[in-house]
N, C-alpha and C. Protein backbone atom coordinates (compact mmCIF):
# COMPACT_ATOMS: atom_id res chain seq x y z
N UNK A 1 -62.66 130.66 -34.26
CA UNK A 1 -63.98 130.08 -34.10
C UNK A 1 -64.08 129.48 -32.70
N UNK A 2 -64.83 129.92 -32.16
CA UNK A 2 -65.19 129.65 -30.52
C UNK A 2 -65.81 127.94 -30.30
N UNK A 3 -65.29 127.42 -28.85
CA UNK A 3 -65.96 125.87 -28.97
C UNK A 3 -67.23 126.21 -28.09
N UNK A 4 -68.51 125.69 -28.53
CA UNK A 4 -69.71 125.97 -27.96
C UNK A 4 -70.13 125.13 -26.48
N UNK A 5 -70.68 125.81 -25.75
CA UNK A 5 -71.24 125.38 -24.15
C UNK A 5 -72.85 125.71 -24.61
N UNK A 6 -73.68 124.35 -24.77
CA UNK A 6 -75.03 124.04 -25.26
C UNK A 6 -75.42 124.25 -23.46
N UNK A 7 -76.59 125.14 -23.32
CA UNK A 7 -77.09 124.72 -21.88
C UNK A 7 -78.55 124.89 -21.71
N UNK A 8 -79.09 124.68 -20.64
CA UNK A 8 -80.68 125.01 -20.62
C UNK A 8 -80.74 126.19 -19.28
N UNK A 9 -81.49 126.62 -20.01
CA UNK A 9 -81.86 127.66 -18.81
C UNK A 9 -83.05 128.03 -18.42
N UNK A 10 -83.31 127.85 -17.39
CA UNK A 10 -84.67 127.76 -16.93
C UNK A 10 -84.78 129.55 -15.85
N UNK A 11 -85.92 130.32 -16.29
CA UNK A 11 -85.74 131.67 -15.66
C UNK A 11 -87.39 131.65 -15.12
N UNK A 12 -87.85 132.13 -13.53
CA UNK A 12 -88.28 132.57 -13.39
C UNK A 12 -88.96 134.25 -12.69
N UNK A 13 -90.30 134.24 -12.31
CA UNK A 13 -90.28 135.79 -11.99
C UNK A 13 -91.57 135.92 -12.50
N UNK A 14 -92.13 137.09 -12.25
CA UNK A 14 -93.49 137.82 -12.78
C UNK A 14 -93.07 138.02 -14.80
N UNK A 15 -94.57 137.53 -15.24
CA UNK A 15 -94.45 137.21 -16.53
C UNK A 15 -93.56 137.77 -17.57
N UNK A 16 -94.05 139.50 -17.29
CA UNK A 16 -93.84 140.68 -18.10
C UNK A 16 -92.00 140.84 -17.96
N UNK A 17 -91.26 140.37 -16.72
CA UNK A 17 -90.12 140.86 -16.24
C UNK A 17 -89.01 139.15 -16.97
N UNK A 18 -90.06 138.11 -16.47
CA UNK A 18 -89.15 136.66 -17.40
C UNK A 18 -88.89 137.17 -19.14
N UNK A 19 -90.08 137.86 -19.76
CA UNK A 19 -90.01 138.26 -21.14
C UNK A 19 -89.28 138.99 -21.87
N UNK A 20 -89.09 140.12 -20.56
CA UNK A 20 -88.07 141.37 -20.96
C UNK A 20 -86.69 140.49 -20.99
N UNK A 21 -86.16 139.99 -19.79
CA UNK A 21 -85.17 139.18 -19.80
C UNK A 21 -84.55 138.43 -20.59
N UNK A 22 -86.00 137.65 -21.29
CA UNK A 22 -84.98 136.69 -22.55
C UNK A 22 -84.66 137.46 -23.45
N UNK A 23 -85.61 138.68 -23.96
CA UNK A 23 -84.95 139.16 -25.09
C UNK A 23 -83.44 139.79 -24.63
N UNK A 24 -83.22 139.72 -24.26
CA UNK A 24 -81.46 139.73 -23.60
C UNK A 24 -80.86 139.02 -24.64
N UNK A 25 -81.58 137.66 -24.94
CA UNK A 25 -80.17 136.76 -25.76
C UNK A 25 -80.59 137.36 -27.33
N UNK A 26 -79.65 137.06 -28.21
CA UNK A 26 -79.74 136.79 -29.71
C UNK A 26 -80.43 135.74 -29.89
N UNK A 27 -81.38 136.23 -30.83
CA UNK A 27 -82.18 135.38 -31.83
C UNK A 27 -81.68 135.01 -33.32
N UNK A 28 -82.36 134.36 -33.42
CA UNK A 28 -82.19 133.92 -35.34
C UNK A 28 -82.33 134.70 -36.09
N UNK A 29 -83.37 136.12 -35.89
CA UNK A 29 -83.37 137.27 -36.37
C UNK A 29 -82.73 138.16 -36.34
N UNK A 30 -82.16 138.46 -35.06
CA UNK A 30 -80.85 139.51 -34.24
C UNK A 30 -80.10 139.51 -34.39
N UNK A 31 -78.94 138.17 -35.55
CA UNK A 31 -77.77 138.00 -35.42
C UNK A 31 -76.91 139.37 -35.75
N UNK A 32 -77.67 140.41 -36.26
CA UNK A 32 -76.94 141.57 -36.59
C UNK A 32 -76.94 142.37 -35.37
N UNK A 33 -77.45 142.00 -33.89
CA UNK A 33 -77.98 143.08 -33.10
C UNK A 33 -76.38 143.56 -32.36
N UNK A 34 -75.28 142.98 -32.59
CA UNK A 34 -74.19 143.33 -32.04
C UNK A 34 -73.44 144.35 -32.54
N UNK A 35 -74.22 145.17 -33.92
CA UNK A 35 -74.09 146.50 -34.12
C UNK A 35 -74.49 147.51 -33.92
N UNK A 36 -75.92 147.05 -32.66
CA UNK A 36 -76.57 147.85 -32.01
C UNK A 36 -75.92 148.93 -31.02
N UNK A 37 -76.08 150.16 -31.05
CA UNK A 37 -75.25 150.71 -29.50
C UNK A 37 -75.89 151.46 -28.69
N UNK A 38 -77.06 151.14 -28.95
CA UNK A 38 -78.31 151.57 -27.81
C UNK A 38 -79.08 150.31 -27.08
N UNK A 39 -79.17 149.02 -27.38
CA UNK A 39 -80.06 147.93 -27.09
C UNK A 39 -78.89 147.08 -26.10
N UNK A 40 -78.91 146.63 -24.94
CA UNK A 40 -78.12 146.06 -24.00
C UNK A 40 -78.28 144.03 -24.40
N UNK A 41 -77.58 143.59 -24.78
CA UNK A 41 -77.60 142.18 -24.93
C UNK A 41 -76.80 140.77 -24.03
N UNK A 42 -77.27 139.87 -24.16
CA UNK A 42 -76.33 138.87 -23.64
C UNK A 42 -75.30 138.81 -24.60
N UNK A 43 -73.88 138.67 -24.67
CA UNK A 43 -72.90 138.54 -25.10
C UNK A 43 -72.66 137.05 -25.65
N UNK A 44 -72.58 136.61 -27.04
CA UNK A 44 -72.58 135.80 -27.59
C UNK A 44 -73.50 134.24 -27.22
N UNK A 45 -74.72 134.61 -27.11
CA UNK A 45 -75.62 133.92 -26.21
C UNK A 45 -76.79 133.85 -27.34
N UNK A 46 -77.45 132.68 -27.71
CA UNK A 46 -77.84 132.66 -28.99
C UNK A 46 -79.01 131.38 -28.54
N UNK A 47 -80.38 132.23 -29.12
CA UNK A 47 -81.39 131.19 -29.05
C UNK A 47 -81.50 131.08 -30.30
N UNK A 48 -81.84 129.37 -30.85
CA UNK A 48 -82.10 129.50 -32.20
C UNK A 48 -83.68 129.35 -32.75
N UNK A 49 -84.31 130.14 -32.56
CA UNK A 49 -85.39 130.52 -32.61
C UNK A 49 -85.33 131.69 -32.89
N UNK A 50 -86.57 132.41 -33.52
CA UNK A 50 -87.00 133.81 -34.41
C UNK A 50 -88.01 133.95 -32.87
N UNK A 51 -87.63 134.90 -32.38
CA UNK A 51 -87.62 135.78 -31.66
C UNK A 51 -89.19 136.06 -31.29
N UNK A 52 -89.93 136.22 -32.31
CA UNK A 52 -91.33 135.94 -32.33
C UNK A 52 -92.24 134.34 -32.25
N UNK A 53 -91.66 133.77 -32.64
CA UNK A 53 -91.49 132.38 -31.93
C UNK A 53 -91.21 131.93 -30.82
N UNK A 54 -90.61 132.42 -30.38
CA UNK A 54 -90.11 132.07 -28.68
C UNK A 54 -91.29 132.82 -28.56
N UNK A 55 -91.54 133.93 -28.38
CA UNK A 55 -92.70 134.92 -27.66
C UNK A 55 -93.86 134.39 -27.37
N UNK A 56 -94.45 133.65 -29.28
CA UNK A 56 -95.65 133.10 -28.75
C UNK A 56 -95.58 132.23 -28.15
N UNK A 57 -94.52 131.14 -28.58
CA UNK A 57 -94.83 129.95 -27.74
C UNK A 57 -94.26 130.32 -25.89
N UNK A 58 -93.83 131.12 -25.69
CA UNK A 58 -93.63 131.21 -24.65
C UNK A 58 -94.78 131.73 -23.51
N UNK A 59 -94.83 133.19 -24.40
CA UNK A 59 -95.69 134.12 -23.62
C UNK A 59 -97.51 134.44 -24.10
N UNK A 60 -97.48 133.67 -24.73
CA UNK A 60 -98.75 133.88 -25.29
C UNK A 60 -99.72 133.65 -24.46
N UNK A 61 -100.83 134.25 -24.10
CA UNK A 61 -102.15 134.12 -23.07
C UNK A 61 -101.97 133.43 -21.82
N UNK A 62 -101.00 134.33 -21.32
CA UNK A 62 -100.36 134.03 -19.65
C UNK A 62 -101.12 134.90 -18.69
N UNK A 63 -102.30 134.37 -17.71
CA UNK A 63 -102.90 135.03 -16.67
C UNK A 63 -102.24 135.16 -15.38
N UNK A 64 -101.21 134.11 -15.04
CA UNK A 64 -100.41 134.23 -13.97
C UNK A 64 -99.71 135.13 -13.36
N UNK A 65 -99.22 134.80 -12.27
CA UNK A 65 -98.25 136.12 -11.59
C UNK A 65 -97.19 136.09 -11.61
N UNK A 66 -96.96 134.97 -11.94
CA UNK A 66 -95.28 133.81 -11.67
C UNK A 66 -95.47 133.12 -12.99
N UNK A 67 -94.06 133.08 -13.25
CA UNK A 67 -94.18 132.62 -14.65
C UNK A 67 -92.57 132.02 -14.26
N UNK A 68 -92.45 130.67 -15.21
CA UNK A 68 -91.46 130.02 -15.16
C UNK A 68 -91.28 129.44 -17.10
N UNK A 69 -89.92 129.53 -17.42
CA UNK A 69 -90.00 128.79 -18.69
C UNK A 69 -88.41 128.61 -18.76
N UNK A 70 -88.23 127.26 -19.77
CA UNK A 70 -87.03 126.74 -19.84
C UNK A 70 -86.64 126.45 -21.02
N UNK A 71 -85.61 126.93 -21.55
CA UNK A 71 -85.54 127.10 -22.79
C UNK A 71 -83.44 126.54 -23.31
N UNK A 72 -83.24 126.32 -24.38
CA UNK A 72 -81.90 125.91 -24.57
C UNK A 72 -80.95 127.15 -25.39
N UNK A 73 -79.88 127.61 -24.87
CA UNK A 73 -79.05 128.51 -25.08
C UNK A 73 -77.76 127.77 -25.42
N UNK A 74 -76.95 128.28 -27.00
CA UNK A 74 -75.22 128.13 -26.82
C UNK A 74 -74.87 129.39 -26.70
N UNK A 75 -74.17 129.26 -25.36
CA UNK A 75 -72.97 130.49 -25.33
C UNK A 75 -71.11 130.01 -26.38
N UNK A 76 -70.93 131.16 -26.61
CA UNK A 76 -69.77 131.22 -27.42
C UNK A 76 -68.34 130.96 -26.20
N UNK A 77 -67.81 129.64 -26.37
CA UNK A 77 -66.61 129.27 -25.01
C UNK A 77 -67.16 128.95 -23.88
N UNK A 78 -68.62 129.68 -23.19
CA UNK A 78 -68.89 129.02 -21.93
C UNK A 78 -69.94 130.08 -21.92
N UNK A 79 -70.50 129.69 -20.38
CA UNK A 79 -72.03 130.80 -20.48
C UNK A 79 -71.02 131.69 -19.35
N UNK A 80 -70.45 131.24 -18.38
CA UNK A 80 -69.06 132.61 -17.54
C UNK A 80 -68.77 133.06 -18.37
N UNK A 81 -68.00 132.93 -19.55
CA UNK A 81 -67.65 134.59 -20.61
C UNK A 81 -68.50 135.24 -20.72
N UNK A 82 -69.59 134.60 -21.35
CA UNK A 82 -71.01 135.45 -21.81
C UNK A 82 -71.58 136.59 -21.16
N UNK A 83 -71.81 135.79 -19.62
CA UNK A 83 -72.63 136.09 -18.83
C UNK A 83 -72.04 136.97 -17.92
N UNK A 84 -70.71 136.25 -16.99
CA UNK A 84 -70.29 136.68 -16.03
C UNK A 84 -69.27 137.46 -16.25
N UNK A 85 -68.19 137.23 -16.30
CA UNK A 85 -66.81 137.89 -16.89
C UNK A 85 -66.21 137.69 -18.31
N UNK A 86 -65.90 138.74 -18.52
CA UNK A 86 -65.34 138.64 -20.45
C UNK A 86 -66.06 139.25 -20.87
N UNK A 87 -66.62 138.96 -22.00
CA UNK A 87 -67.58 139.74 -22.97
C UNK A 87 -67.93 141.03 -22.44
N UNK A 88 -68.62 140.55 -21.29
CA UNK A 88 -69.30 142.05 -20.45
C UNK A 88 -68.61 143.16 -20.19
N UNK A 89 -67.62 142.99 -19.72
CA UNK A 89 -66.83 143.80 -19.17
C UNK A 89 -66.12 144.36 -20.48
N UNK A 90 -65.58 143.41 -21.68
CA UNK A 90 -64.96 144.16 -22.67
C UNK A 90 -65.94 144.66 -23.60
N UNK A 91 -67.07 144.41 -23.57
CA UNK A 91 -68.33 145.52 -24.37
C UNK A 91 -68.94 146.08 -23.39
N UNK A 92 -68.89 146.64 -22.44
CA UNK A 92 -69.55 147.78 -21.64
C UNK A 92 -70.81 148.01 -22.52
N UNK A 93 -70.57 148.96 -23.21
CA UNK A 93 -71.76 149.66 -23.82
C UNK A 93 -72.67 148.76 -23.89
N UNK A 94 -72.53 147.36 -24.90
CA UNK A 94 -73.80 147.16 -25.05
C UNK A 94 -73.97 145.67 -24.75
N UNK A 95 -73.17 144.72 -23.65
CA UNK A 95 -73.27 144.17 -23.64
C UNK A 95 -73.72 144.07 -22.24
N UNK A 96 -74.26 143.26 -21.40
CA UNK A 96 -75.11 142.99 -19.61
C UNK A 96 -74.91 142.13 -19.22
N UNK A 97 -74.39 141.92 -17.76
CA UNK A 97 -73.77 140.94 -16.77
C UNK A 97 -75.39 140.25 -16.59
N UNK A 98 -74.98 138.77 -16.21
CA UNK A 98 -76.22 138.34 -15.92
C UNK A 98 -76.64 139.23 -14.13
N UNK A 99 -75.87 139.63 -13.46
CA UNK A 99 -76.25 139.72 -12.22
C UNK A 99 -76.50 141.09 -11.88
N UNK A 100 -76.77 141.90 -13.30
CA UNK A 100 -77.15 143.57 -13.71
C UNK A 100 -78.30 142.85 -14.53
N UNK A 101 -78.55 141.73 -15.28
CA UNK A 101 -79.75 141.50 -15.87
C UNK A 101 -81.08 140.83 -14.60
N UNK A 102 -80.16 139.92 -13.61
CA UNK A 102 -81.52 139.93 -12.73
C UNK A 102 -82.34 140.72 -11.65
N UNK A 103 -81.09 141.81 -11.64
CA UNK A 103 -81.54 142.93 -11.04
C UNK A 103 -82.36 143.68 -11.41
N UNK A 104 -81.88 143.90 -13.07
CA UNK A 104 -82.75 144.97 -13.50
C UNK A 104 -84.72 144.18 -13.83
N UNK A 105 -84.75 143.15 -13.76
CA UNK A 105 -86.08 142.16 -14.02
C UNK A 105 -86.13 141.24 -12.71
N UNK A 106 -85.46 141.22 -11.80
CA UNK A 106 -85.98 140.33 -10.65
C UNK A 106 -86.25 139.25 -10.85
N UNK A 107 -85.30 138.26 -11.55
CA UNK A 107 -85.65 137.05 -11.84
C UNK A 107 -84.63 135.85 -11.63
N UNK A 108 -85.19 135.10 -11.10
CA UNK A 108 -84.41 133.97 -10.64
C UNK A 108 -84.56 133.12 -12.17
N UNK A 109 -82.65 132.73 -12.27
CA UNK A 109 -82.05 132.09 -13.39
C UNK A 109 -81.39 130.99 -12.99
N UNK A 110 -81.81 129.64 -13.72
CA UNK A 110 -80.13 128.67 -13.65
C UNK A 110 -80.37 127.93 -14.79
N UNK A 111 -79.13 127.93 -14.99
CA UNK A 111 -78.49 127.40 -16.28
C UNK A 111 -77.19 126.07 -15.97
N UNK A 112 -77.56 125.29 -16.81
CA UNK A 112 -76.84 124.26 -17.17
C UNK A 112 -75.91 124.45 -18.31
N UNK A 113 -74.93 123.85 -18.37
CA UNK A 113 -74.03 124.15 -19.74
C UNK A 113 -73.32 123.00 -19.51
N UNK A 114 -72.86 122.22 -20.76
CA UNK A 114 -71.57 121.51 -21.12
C UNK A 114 -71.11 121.72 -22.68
N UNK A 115 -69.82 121.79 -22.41
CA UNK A 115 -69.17 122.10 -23.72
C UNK A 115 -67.92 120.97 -23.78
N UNK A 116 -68.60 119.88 -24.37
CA UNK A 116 -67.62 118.59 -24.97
C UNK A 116 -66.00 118.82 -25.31
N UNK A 117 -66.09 119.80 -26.22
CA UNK A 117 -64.76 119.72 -26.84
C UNK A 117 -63.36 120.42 -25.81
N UNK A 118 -63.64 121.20 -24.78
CA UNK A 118 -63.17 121.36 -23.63
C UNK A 118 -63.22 120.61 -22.34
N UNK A 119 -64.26 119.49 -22.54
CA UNK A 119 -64.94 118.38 -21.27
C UNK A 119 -65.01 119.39 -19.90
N UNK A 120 -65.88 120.26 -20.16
CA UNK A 120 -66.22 120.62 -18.72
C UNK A 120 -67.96 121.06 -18.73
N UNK A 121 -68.64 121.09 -17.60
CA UNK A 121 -70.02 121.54 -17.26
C UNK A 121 -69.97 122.55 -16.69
N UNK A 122 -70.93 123.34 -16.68
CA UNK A 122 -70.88 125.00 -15.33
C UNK A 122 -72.75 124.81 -15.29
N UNK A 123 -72.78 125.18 -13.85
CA UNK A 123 -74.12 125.20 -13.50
C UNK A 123 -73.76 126.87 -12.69
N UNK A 124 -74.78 127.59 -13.33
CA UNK A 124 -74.88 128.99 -13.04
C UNK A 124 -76.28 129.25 -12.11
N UNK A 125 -76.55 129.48 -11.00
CA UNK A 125 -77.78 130.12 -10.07
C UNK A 125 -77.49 131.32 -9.99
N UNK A 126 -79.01 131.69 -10.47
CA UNK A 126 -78.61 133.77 -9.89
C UNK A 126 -79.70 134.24 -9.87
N UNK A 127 -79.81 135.26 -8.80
CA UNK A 127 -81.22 135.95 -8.65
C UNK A 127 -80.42 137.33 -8.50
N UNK A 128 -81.49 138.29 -8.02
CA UNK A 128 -81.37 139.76 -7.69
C UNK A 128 -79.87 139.57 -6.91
N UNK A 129 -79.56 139.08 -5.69
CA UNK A 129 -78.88 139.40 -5.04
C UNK A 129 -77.63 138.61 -5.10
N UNK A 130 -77.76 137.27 -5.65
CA UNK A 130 -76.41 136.70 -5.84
C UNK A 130 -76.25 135.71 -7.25
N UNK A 131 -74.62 135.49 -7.53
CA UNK A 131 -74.61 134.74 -8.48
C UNK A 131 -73.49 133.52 -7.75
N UNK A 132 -74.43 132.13 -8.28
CA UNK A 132 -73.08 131.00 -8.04
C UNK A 132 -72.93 130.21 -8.98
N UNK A 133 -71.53 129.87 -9.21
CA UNK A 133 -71.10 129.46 -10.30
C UNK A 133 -70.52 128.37 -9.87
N UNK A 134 -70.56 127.32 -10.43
CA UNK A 134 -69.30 126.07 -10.57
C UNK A 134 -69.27 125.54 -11.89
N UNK A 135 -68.02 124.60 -12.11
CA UNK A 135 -67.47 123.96 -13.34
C UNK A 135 -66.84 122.92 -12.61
N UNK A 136 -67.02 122.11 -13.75
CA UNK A 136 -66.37 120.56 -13.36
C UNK A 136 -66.17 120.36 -14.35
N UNK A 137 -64.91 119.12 -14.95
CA UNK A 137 -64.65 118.36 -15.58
C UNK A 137 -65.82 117.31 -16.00
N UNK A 138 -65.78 117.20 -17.47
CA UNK A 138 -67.17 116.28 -18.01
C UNK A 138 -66.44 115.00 -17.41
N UNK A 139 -67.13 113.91 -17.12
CA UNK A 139 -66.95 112.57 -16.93
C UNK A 139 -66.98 111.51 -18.11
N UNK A 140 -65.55 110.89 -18.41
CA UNK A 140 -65.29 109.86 -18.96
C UNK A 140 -65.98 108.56 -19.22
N UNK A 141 -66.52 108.20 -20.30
CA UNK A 141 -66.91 107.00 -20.60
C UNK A 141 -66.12 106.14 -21.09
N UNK A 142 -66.28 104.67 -20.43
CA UNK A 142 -65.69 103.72 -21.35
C UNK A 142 -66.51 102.89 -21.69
N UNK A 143 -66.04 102.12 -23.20
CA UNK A 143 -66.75 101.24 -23.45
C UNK A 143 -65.95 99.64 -23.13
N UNK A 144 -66.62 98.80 -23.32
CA UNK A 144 -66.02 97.29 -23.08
C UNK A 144 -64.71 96.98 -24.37
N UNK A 145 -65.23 97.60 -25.65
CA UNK A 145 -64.61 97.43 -26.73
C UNK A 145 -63.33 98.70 -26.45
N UNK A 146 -63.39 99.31 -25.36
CA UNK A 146 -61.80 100.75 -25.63
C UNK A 146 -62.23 101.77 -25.94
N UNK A 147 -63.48 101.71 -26.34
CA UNK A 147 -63.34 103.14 -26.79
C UNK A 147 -63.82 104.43 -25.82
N UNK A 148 -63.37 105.09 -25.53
CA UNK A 148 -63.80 106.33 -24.62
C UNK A 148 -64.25 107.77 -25.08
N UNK A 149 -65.08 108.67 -24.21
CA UNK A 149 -65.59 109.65 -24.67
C UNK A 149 -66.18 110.25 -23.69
N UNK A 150 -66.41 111.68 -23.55
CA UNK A 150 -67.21 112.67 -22.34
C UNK A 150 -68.49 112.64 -22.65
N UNK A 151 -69.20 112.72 -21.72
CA UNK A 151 -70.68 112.51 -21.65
C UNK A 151 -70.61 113.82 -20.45
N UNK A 152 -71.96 114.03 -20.35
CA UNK A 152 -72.61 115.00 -19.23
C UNK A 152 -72.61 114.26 -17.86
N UNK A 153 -72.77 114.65 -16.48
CA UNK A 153 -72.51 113.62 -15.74
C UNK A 153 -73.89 112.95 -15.32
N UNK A 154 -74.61 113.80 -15.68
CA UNK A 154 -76.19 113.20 -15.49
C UNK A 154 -76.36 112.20 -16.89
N UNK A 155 -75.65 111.90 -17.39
CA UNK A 155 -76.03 110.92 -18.66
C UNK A 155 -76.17 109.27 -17.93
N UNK A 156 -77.24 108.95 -18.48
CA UNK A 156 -77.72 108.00 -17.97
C UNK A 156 -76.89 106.62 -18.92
N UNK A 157 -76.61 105.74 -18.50
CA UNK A 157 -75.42 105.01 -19.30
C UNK A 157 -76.30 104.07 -20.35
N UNK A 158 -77.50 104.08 -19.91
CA UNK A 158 -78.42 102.91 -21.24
C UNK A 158 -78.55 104.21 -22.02
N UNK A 159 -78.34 105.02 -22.18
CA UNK A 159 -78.73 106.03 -23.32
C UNK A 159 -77.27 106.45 -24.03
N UNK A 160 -76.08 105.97 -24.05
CA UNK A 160 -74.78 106.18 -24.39
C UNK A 160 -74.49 105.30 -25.54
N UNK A 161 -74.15 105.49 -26.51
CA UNK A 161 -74.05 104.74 -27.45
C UNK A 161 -72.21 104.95 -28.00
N UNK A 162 -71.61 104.33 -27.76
CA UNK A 162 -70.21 104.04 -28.07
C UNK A 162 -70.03 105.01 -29.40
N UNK A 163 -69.01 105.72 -29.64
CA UNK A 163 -68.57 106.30 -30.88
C UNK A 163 -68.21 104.64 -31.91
N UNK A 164 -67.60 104.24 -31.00
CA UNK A 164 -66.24 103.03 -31.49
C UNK A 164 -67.48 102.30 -32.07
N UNK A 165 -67.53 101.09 -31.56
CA UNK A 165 -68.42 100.01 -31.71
C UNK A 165 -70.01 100.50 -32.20
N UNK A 166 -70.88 101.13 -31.44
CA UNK A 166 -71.91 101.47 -31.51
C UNK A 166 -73.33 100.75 -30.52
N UNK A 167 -72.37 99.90 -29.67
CA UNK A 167 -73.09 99.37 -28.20
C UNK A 167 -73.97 100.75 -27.68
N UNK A 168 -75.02 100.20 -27.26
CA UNK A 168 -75.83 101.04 -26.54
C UNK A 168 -75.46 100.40 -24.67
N UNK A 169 -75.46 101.58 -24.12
CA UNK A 169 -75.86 101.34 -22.60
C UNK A 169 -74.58 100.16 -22.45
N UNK A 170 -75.05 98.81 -23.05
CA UNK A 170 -74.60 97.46 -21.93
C UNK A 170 -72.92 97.68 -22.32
N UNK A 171 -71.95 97.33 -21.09
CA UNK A 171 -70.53 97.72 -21.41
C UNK A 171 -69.87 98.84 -21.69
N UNK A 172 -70.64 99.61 -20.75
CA UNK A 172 -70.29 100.90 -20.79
C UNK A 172 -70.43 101.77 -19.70
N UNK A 173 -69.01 101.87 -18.92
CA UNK A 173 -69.07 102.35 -17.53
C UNK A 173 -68.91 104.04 -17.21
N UNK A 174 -68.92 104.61 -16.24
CA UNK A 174 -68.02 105.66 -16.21
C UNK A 174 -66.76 105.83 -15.59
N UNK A 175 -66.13 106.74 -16.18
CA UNK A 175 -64.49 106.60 -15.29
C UNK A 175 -64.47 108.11 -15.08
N UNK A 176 -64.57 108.17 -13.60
CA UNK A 176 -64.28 109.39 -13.21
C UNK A 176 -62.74 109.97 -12.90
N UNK A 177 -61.78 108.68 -13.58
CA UNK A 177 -60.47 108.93 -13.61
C UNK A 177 -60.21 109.12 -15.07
N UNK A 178 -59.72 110.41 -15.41
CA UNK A 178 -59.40 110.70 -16.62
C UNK A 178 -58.19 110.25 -16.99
């Protein structure tokens, strides 16, 4: 059983080409689509939404030329297996690199990810012509009472609520020394 990397991903591009794109990931409906061997997918990349749901609320009565939408994805271990290396490469047939998916739709992608139970983040940018990737170690919280825990590094510390005690925010620092 794989540890999950929760991220947001925000894709833009001309309407029709952002649309084609998401259906890339698994839906709530699709979970069978990995017996597909004609339909090209993101590799363990899972919106939890019905598929027609995302659509309307996404794409529904869009006059624009440019279209932007941001939406939340778990990849299975990290969104780099999914996306970049792993999965892809060991399902050829029917699985798509993100940087063969913005080619083929011309769309500028970035994604956020953290996956707690490994304490690390990856911020993914990619358009037609390039992909950049980094990962970092999640950042350490402490509380006044001992108790410690990974947070995201953008976590704002009045919004942290202690496992231990159950202090919000006050007495509660970060330690970027693990």
């Amino acid at each position: 059983m794989p540890n999950w990397a929760s991220g947001w991903i925000k894709v833009s591009g001309k309407p029709e080409n952002v649309k084609n794109f998401c259906k890339l990931f698994i839906f709530e409906d699709e979970v069978d689509r990995a017996d597909s061997k004609t339909k090209k997918y993101f590799a363990r990349s899972f919106i939890h939404q019905e598929s027609k749901d995302f659509e309307k609320e996404n794409f529904e009565d869009i006059t624009e030329t440019e279209w932007d939408i941001e939406f939340s994805v778990d990849f299975a271990w990290s969104g780099y297996s999914c996306l970049i290396e792993g999965y892809p490469q060991q399902y050829k047939r029917t699985c798509i690199t993100l940087k063969s998916a913005c080619k083929k739709y011309n769309v500028k992608v970035k994604i956020t990810t953290e996956e707690p139970g490994m304490g690390f983040e990856e911020e993914i940018i990619a358009d037609k012509n390039d992909i950049k990737y980094s990962s970092n170690k999640m950042p350490l919280f402490e509380c006044v009472c001992g108790g410690k825990q990974l947070c995201s590094s953008d976590s704002d510390l009045n919004d942290i609520t202690c496992y231990e005690c159950g202090k919000n925010g006050e007495g509660i620092i970060k330690n970027e020394n693990k």
